[in-house]
Structures are given as C-alpha cells and as structure tokens.
C-alpha atoms as a PDB file:
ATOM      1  CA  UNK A   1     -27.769 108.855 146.657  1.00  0.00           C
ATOM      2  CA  UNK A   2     -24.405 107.347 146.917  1.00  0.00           C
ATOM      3  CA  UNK A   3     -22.707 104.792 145.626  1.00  0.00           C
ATOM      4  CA  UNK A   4     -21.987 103.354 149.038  1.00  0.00           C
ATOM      5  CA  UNK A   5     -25.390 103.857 149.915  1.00  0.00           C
ATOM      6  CA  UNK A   6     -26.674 102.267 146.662  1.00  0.00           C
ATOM      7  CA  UNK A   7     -24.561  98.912 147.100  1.00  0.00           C
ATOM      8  CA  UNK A   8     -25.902  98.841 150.679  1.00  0.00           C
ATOM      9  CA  UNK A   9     -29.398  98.626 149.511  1.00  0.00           C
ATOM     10  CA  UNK A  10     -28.627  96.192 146.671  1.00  0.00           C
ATOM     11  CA  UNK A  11     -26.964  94.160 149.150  1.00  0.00           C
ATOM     12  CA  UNK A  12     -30.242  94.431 151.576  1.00  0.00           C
ATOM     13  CA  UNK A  13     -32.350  93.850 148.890  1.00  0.00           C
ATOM     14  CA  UNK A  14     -30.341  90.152 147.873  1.00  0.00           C
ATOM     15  CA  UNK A  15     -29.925  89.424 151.429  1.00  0.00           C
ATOM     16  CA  UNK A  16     -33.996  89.646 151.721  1.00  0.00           C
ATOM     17  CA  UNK A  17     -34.315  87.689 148.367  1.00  0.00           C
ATOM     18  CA  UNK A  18     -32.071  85.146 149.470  1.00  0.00           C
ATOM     19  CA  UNK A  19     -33.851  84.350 153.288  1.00  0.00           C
ATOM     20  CA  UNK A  20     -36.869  83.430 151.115  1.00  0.00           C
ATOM     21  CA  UNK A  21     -35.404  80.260 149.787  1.00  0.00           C
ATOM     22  CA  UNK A  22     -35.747  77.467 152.265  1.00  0.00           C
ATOM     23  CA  UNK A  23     -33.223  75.027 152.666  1.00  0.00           C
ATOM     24  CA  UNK A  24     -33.379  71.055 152.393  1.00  0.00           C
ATOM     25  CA  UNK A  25     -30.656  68.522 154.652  1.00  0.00           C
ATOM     26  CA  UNK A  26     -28.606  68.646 151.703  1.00  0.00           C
ATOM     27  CA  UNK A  27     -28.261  72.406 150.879  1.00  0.00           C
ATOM     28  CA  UNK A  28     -30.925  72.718 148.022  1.00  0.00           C
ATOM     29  CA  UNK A  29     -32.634  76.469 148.056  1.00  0.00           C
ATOM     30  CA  UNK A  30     -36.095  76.242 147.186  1.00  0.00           C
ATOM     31  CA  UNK A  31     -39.378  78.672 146.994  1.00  0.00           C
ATOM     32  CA  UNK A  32     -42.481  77.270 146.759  1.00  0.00           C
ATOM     33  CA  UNK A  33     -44.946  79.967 144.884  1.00  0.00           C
ATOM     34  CA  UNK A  34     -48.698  78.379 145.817  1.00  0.00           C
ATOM     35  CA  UNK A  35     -51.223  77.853 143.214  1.00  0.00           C
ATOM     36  CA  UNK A  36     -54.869  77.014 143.899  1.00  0.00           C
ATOM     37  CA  UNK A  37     -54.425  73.328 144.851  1.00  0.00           C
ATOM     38  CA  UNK A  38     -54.022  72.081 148.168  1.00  0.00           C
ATOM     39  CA  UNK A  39     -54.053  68.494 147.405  1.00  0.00           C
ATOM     40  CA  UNK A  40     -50.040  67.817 148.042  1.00  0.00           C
ATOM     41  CA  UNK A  41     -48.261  65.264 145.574  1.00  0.00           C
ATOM     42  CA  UNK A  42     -48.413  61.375 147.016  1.00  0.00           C
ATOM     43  CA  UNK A  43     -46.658  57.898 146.337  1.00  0.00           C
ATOM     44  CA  UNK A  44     -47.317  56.568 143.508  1.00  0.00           C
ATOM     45  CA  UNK A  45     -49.057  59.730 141.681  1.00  0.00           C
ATOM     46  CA  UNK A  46     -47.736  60.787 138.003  1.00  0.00           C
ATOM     47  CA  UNK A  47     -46.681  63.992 137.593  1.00  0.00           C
ATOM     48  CA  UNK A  48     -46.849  66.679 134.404  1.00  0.00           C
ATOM     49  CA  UNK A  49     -44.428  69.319 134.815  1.00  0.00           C
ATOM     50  CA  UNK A  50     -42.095  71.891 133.396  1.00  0.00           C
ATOM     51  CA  UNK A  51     -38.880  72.182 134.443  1.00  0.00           C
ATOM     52  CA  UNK A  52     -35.808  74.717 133.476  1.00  0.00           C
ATOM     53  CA  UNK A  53     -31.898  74.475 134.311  1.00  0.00           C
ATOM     54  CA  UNK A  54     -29.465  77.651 133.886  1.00  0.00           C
ATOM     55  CA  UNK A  55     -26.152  78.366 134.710  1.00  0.00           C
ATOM     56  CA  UNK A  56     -26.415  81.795 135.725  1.00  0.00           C
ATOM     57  CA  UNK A  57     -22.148  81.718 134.934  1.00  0.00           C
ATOM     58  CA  UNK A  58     -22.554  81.192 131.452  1.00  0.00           C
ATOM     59  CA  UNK A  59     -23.171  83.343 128.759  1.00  0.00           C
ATOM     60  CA  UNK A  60     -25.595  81.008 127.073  1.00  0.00           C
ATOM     61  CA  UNK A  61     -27.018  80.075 130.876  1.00  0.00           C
ATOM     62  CA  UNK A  62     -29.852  77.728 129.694  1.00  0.00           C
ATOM     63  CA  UNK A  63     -28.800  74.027 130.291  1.00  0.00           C
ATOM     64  CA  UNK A  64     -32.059  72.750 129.211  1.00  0.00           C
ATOM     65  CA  UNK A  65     -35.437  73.557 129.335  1.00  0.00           C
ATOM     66  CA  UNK A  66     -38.925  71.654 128.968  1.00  0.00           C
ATOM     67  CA  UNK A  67     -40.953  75.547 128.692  1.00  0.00           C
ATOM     68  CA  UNK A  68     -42.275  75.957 125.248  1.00  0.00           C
ATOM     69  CA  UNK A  69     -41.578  71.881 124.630  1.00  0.00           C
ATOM     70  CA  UNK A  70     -42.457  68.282 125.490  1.00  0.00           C
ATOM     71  CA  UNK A  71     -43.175  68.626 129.630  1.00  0.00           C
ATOM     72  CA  UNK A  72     -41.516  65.984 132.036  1.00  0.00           C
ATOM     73  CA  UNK A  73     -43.569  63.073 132.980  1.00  0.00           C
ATOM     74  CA  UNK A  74     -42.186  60.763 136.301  1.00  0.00           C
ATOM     75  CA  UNK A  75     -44.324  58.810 138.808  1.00  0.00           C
ATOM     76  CA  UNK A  76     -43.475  60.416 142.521  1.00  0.00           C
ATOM     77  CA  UNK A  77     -41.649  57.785 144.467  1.00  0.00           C
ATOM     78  CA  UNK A  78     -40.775  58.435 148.468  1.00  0.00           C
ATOM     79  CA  UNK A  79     -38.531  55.697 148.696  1.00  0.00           C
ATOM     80  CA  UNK A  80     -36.354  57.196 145.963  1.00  0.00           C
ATOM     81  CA  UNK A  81     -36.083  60.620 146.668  1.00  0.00           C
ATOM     82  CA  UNK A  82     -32.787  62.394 144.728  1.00  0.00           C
ATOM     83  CA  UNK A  83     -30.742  64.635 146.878  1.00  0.00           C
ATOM     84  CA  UNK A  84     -29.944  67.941 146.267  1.00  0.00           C
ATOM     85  CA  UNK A  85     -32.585  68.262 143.436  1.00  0.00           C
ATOM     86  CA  UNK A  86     -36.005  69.644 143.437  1.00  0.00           C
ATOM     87  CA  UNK A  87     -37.438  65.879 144.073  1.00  0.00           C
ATOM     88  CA  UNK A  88     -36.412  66.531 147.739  1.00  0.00           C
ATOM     89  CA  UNK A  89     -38.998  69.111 148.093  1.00  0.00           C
ATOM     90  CA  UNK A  90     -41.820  67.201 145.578  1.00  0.00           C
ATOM     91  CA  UNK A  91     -44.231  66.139 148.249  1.00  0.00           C
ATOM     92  CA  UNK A  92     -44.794  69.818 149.541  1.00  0.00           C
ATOM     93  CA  UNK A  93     -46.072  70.970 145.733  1.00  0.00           C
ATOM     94  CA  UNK A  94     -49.468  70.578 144.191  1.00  0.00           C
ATOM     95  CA  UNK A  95     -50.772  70.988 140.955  1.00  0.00           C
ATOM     96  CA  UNK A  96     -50.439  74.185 139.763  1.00  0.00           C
ATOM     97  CA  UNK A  97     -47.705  75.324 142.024  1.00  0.00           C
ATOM     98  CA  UNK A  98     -44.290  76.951 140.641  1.00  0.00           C
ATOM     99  CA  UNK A  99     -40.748  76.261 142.420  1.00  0.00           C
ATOM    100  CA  UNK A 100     -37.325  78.459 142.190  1.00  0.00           C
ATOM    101  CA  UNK A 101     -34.464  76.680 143.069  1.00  0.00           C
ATOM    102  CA  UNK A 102     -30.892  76.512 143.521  1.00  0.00           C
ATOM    103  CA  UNK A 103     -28.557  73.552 143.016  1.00  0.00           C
ATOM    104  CA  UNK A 104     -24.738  73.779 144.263  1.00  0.00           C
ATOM    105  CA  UNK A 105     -22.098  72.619 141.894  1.00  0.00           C
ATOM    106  CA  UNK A 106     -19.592  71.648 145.101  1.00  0.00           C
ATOM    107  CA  UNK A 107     -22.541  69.427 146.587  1.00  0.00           C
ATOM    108  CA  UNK A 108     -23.307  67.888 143.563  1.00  0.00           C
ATOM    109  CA  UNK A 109     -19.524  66.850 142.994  1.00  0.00           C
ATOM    110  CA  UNK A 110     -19.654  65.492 146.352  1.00  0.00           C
ATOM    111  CA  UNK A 111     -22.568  63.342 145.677  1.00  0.00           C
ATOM    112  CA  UNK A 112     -20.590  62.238 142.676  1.00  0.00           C
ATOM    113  CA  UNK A 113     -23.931  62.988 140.766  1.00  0.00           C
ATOM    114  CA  UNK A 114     -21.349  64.785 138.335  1.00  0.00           C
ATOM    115  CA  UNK A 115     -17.868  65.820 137.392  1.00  0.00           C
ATOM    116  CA  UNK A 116     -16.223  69.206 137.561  1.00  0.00           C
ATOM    117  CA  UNK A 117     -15.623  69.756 133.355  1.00  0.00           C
ATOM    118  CA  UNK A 118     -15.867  72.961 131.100  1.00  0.00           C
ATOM    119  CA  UNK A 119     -19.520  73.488 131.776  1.00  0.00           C
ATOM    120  CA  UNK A 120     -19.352  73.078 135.523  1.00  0.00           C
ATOM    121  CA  UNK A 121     -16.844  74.450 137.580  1.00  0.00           C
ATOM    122  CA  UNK A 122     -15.812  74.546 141.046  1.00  0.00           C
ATOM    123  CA  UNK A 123     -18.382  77.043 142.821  1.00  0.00           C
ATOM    124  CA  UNK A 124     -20.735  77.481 140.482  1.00  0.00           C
ATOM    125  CA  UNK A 125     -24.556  77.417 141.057  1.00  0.00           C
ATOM    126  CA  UNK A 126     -27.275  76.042 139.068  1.00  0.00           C
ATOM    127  CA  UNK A 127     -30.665  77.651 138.630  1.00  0.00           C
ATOM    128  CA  UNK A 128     -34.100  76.678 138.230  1.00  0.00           C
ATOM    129  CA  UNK A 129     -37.550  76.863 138.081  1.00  0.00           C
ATOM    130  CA  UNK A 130     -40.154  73.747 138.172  1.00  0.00           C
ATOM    131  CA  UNK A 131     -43.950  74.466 137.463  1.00  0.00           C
ATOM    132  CA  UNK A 132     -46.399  71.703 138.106  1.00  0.00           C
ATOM    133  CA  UNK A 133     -48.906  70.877 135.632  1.00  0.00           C
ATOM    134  CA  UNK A 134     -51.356  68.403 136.535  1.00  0.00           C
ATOM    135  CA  UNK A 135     -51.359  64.570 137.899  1.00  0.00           C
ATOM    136  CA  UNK A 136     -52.705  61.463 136.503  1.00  0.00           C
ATOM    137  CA  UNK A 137     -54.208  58.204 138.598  1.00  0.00           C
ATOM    138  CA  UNK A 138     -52.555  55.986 136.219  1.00  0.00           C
ATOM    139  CA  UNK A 139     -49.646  55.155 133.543  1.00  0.00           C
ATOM    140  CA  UNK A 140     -52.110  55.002 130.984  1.00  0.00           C
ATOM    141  CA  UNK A 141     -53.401  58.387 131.663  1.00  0.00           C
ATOM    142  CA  UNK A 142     -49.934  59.522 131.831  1.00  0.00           C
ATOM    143  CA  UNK A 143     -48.920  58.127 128.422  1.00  0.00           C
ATOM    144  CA  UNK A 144     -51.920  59.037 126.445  1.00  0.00           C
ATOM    145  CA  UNK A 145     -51.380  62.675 127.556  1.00  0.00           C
ATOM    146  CA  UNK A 146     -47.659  62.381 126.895  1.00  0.00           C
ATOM    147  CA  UNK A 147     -48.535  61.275 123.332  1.00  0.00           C
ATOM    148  CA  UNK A 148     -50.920  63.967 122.449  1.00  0.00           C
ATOM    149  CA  UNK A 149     -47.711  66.595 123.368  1.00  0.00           C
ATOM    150  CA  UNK A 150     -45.457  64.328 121.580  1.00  0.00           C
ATOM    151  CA  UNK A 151     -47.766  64.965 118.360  1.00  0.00           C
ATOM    152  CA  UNK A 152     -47.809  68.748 118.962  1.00  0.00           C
ATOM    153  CA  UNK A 153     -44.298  68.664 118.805  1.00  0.00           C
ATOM    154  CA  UNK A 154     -43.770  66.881 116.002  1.00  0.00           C
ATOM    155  CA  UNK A 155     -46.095  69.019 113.865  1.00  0.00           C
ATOM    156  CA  UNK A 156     -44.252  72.402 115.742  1.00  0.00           C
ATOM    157  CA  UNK A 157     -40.913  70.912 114.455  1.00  0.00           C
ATOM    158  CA  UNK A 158     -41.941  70.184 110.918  1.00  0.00           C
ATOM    159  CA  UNK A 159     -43.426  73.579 110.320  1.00  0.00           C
ATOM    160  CA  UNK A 160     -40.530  75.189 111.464  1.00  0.00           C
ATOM    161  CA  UNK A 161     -38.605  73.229 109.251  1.00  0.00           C
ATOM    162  CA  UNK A 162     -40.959  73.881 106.364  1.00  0.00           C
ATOM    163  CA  UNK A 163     -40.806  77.663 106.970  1.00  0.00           C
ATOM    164  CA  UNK A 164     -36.885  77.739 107.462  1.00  0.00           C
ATOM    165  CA  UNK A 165     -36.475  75.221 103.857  1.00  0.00           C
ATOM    166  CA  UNK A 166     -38.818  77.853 102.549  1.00  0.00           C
ATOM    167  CA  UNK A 167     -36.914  81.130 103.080  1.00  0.00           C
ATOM    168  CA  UNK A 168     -33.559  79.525 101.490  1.00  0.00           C
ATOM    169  CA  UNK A 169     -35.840  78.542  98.469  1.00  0.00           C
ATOM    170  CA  UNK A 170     -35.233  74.357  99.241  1.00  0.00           C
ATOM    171  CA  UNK A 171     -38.208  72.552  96.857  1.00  0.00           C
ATOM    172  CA  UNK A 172     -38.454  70.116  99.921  1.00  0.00           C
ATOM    173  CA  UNK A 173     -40.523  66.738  99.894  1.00  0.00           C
ATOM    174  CA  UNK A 174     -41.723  65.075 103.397  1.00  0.00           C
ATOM    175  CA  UNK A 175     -40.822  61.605 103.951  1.00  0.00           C
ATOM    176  CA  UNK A 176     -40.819  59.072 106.638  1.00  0.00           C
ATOM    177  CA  UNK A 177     -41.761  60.746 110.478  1.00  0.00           C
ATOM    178  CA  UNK A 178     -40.695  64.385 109.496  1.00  0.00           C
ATOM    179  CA  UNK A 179     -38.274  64.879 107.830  1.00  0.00           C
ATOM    180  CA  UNK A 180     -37.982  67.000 104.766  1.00  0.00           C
ATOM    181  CA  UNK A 181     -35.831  65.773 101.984  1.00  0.00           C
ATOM    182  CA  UNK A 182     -34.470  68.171  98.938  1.00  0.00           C
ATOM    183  CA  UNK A 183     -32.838  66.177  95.837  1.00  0.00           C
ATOM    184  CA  UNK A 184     -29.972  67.925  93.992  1.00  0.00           C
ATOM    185  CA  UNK A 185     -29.420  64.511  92.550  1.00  0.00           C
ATOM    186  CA  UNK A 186     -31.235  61.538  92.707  1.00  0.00           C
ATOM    187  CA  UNK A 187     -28.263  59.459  91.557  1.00  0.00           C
ATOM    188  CA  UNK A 188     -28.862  55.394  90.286  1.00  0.00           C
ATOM    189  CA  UNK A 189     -32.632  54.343  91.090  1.00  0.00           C
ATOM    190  CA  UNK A 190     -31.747  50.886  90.432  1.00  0.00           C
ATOM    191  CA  UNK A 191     -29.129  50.779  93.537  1.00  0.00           C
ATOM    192  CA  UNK A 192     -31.372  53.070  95.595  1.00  0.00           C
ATOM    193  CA  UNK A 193     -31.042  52.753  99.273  1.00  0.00           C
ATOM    194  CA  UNK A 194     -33.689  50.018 101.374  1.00  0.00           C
ATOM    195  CA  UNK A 195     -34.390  48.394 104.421  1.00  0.00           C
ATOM    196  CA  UNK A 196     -31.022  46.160 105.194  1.00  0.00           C
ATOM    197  CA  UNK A 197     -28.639  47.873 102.484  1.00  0.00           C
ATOM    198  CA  UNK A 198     -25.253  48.990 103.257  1.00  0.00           C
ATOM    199  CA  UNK A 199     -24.519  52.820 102.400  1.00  0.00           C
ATOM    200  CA  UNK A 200     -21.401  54.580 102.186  1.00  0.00           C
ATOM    201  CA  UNK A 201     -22.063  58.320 102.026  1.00  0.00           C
ATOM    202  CA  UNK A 202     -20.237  62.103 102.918  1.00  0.00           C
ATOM    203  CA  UNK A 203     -22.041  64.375 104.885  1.00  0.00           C
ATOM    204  CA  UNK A 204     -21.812  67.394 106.061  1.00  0.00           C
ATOM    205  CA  UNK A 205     -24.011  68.439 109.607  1.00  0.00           C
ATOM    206  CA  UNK A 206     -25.225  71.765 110.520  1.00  0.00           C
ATOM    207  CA  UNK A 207     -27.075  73.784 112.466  1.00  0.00           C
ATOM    208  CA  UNK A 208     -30.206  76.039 111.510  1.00  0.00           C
ATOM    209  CA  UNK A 209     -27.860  78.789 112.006  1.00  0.00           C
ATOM    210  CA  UNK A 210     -25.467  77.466 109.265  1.00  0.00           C
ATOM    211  CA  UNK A 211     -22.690  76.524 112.056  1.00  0.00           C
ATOM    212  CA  UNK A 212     -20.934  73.191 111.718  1.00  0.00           C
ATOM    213  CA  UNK A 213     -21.275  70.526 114.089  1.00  0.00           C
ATOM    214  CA  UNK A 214     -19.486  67.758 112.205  1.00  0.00           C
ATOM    215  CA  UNK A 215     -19.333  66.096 108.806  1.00  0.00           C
ATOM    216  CA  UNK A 216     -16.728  64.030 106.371  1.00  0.00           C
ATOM    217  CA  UNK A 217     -17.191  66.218 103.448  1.00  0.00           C
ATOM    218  CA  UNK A 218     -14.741  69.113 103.702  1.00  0.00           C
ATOM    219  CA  UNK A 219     -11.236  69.227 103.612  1.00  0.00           C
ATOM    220  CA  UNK A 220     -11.229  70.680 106.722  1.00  0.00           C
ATOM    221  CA  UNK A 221     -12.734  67.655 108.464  1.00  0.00           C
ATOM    222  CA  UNK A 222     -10.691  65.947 111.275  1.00  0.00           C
ATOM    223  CA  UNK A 223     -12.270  62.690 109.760  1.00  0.00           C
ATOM    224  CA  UNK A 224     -12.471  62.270 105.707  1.00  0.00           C
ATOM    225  CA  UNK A 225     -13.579  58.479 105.826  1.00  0.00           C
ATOM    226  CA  UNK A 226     -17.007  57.562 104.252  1.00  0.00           C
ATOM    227  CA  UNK A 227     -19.732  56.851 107.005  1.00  0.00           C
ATOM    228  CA  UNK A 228     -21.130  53.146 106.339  1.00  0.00           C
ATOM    229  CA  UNK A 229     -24.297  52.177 107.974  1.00  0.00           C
ATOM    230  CA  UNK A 230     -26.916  49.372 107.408  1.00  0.00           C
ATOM    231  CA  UNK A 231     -30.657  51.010 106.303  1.00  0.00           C
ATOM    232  CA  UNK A 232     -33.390  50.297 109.709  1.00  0.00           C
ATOM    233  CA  UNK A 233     -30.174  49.151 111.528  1.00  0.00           C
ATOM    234  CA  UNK A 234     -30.627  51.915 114.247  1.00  0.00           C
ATOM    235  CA  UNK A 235     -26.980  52.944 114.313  1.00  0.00           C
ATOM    236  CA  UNK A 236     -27.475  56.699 112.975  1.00  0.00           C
ATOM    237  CA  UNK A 237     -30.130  58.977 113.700  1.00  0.00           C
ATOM    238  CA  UNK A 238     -33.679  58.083 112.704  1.00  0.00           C
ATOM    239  CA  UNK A 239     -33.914  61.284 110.715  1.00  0.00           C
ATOM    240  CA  UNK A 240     -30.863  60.369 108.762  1.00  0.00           C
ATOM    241  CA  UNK A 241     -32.023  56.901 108.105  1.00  0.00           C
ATOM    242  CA  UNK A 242     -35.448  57.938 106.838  1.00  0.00           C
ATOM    243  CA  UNK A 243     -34.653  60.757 104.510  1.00  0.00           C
ATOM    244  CA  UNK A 244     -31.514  59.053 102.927  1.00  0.00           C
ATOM    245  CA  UNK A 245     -34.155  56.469 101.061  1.00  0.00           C
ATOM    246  CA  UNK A 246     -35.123  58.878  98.300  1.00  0.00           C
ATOM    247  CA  UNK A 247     -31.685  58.755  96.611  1.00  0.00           C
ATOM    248  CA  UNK A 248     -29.694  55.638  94.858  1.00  0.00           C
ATOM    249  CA  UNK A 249     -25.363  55.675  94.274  1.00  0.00           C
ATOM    250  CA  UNK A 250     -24.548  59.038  93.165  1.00  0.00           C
ATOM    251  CA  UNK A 251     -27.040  60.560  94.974  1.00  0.00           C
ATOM    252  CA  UNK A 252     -26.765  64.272  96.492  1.00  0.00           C
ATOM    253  CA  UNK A 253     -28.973  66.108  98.350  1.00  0.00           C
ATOM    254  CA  UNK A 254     -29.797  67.980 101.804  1.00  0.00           C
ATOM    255  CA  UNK A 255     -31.919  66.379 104.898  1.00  0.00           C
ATOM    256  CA  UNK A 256     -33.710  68.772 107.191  1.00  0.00           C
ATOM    257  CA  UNK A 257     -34.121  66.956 110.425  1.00  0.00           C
ATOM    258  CA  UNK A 258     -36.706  67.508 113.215  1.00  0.00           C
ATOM    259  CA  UNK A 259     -34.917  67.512 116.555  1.00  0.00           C
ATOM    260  CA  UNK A 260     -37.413  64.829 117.619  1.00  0.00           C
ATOM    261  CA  UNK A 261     -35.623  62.765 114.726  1.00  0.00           C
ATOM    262  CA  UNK A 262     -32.224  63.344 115.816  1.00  0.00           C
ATOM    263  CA  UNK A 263     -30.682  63.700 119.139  1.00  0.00           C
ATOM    264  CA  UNK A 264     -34.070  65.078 120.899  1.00  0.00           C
ATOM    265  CA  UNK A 265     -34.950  66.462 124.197  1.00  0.00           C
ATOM    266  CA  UNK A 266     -31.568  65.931 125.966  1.00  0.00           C
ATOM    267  CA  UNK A 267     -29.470  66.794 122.452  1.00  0.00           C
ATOM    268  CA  UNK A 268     -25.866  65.784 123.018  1.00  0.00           C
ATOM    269  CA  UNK A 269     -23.531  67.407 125.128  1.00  0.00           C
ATOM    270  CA  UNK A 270     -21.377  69.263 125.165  1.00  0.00           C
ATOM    271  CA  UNK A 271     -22.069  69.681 120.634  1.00  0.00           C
ATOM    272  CA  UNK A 272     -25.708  69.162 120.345  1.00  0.00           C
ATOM    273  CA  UNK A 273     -28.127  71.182 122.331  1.00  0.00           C
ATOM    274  CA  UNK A 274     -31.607  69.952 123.500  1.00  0.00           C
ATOM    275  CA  UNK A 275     -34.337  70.105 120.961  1.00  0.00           C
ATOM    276  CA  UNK A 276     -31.782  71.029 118.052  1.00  0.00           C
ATOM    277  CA  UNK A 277     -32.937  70.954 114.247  1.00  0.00           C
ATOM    278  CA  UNK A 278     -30.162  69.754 111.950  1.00  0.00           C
ATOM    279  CA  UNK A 279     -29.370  69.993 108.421  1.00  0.00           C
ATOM    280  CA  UNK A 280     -27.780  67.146 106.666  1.00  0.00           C
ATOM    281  CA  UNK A 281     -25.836  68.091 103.046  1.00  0.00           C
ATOM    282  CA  UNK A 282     -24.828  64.318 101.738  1.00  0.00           C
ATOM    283  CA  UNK A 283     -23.414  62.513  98.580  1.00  0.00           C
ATOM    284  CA  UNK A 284     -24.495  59.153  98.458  1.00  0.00           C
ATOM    285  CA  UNK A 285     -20.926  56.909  97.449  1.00  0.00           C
ATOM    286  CA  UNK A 286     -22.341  53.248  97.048  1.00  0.00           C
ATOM    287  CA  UNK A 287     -24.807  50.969  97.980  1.00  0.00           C
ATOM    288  CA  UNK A 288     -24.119  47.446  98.633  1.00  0.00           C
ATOM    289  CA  UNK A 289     -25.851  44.365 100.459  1.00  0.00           C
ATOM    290  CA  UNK A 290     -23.785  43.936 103.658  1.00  0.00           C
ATOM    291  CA  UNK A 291     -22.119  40.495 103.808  1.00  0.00           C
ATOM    292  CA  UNK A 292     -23.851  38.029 105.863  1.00  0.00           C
ATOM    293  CA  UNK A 293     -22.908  37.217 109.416  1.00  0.00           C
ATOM    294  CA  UNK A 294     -20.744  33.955 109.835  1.00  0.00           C
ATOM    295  CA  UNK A 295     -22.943  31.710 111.377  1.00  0.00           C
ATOM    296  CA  UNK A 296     -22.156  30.631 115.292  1.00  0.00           C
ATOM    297  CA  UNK A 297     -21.041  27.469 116.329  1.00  0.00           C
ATOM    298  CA  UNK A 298     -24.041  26.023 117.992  1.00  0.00           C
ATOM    299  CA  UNK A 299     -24.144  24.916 121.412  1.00  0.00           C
ATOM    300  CA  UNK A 300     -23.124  21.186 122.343  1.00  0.00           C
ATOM    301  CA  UNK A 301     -26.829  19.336 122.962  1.00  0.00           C
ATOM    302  CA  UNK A 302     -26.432  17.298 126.671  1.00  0.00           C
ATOM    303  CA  UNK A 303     -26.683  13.776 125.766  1.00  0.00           C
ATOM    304  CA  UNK A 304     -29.571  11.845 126.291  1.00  0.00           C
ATOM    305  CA  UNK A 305     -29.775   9.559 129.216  1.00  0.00           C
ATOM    306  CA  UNK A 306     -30.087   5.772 128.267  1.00  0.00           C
ATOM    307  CA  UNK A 307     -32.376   3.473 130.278  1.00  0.00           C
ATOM    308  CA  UNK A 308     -30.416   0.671 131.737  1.00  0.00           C
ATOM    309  CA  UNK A 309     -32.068  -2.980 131.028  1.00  0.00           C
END
C-alpha cells in the first residue's frame, strides 16, 4: 500500500473518530459511552466522579487527574452550568457512564476562564475523560463517602512514603497526620519547637525523584534568608509544621511529606504537581517566643443618653 494511500485512510479513519464527538453551543466535543443506568443526573443530586485533563501538546500531557486518587465530589446545579466544560453536557450522564471530551484553548481565552502562558498556548486543545461513579440524596451521604476515600488516601500516601524512606535506609518515626520524620540531630530539647513558638530554620525541598523544587540551604539558592514561621500558625504546609516538632535549636533532620500534607490534590502550578510527595532536609537555627502583638486602640464607646428632668 502506499504512502498516499496510507495517509488517506488515517485521515478517514480521524475524520470518522472525530464526527462521533457531539458538539455543545459553545464548541465543547463530547462522547457519551452508556453504562447500565438510565436514571439521568438532576438538580440538586451529588455527584462521585473521576475526572482526567491532558494536554495532548505536551510531553508530560497530564494536567491533573482524579484516576487512581481522591474522586471529585460537586452537587449538580442547572442554574450554574460552566461553559465550555464537561458540566454543559452533565444532565445527559448517569451513573456509571464514561465521557471523552475536548476543551479549546482559543474558547477558553475568550471566556477569560484563563490566560494564554507557558502551559497553554494559542491553539492548543485540552483532553479529557470524566467517568461517573455514583450519586448521593444528600451532603451527608456525600461527605461520609468522601471521608472514607480521604482515609484510603492517607494510608496509600504513608506507605508509599514508608517504602520509599525504606529503600534509602531513613530510620523514620511517624508523627502528627503522616508524616515521617528522620533525626540526624535532635539539637537543644529544652528550646524544642511547640504550639505558638517562633522558628527560624534552612531547608532544602525535593521531590521523590531527588529534583529540587526550592529551599534556602544551598549556595545556589536564589534566596539564602532563614524561613521564620510561628508553630499551628497555618502559614507553611501542615506537613512541615507537624514533623518540625521533634527537634529543638540545632536541630537537623529530613521530613517526608504526604502530598495530602502539603500542597494536595491541585499541587501548585506551574512547580508543584497534583498529589506530589515532598522531602524536606532542614537545620533548625533558633527558637524564640514571637513578640506579642501591640494591642489596638479600642473603639470610642457612643455616649450614653441622659434623661432630661
């Protein structure tokens, strides 16, 4: 057979493909593979699902992905339907049905539902798949199933982590919601870091894969200055604040952090990917009680009215 002949065909072939997808008002390509329920999605119904994003233009085309992880949970609501997103098309799935889509970069712009940047350019296309799990009549439902995934996550997460500490030899102890701690040094036990204490500490943050993501610690480091946080203050990642409590000033050690206990599902574009498990090397430079707040003025009381005699 020819190559002329053969690049016909593919091109029949795609052509075919392509007239399966139907289209919505906006331009989003779906395909609608039936399961065994015909009871179609309603108002005020809450939804399990998967769902998967790639950009077929990238090497690395996965943009995120619920498959494998914690599913999406959302309550269907008619009155809010996004455009140009498989919540056009939600009311014509049921349970157990799986959806192929396409999502148009252009469009999107246009929507200004995002910004042309060096993930998404100009003409690109966005793929994905959706796969519906099962509905719940209420919240409650909803939430005690979500909880029960959240749990096998966790424990999938840790085990990793215990596996991966493992292989590199770490003598690892769990602390707090996960996260495994190994102590080079435990440093001064009578400053050791609490609830409300100050820390100043270098760190160095890396992947499982041993690539840097960033840190203070090495000379290389756009930023040498010590990171200073208050303990239970929620202004690092939980991870980070729970496993830092096993050492005092002087301390050194490393932190292996389940994604749930650092930047999670969504990660943290464009450095942290979705469901990423981190390693933290630190050095532990001081601990200190933060200096109170200067108290606020307080506000003027109205006066109080005086009966006239």
């Amino acid at each position: 057979m020819s190559r002329i002949t053969l690049a016909l065909l593919a091109a029949v072939v795609l052509l075919a493909s392509c007239n399966q997808y139907e289209k919505t008002p906006t331009g989003f390509a779906y395909k609608i593979h039936k399961g065994n329920s015909k009871e179609l999605l309603k108002q005020g119904q809450f939804v399990k699902m998967h769902v998967e994003y790639n950009l077929p233009a990238k090497k690395d085309s996965v943009l995120s992905s619920s498959f494998g992880r914690i599913p999406v949970y959302f309550m269907v609501d008619t009155a809010r339907m996004s455009k140009h997103s498989f919540i056009e098309i939600i009311t014509k799935c049921a349970p157990g049905d799986k959806v192929d889509f396409i999502m148009n970069v252009d469009t999107l712009k246009k929507l200004g539902m995002l910004d042309y940047n060096e993930i998404f350019k100009q003409k690109d296309l966005i793929n994905g798949k959706v796969e519906i799990i099962k509905t719940f009549s209420s919240q409650e439902l909803m939430m005690e199933d979500y909880q029960k995934e959240l749990e096998v996550e966790k424990n999938r997460e840790t085990r990793e982590l215990k596996e991966f500490a493992a292989k590199k030899g770490a003598k690892v102890q769990q602390v707090g919601s996960g996260v495994l701690v190994e102590v080079t040094s435990a440093g001064d036990l009578s400053a050791k870091i609490d609830s409300g204490k100050q820390v100043s500490i270098l760190y160095r943050g890396t992947f499982l894969n041993g690539k840097k993501f960033d840190g203070n610690m090495d000379k290389d480091s756009p930023n040498q200055q010590p990171l200073n946080f208050v303990i239970n203050s929620g202004s690092v990642i939980k991870g980070l604040d729970e496993g830092i409590r096993l050492f005092g000033k002087g301390g050194k050690g490393k932190l292996y952090i389940p994604a749930l206990l650092g930047y999670g599902p969504n990660g943290s574009a464009p450095v942290i990917p979705p469901y990423a498990s981190l390693v933290f090397d630190i050095e532990v430079l001081d601990v200190t009680i933060p200096a109170p707040k200067p108290a606020q003025p307080a506000a003027p009381q109205a006066p109080v009215a005086q009966d006239k005699k």
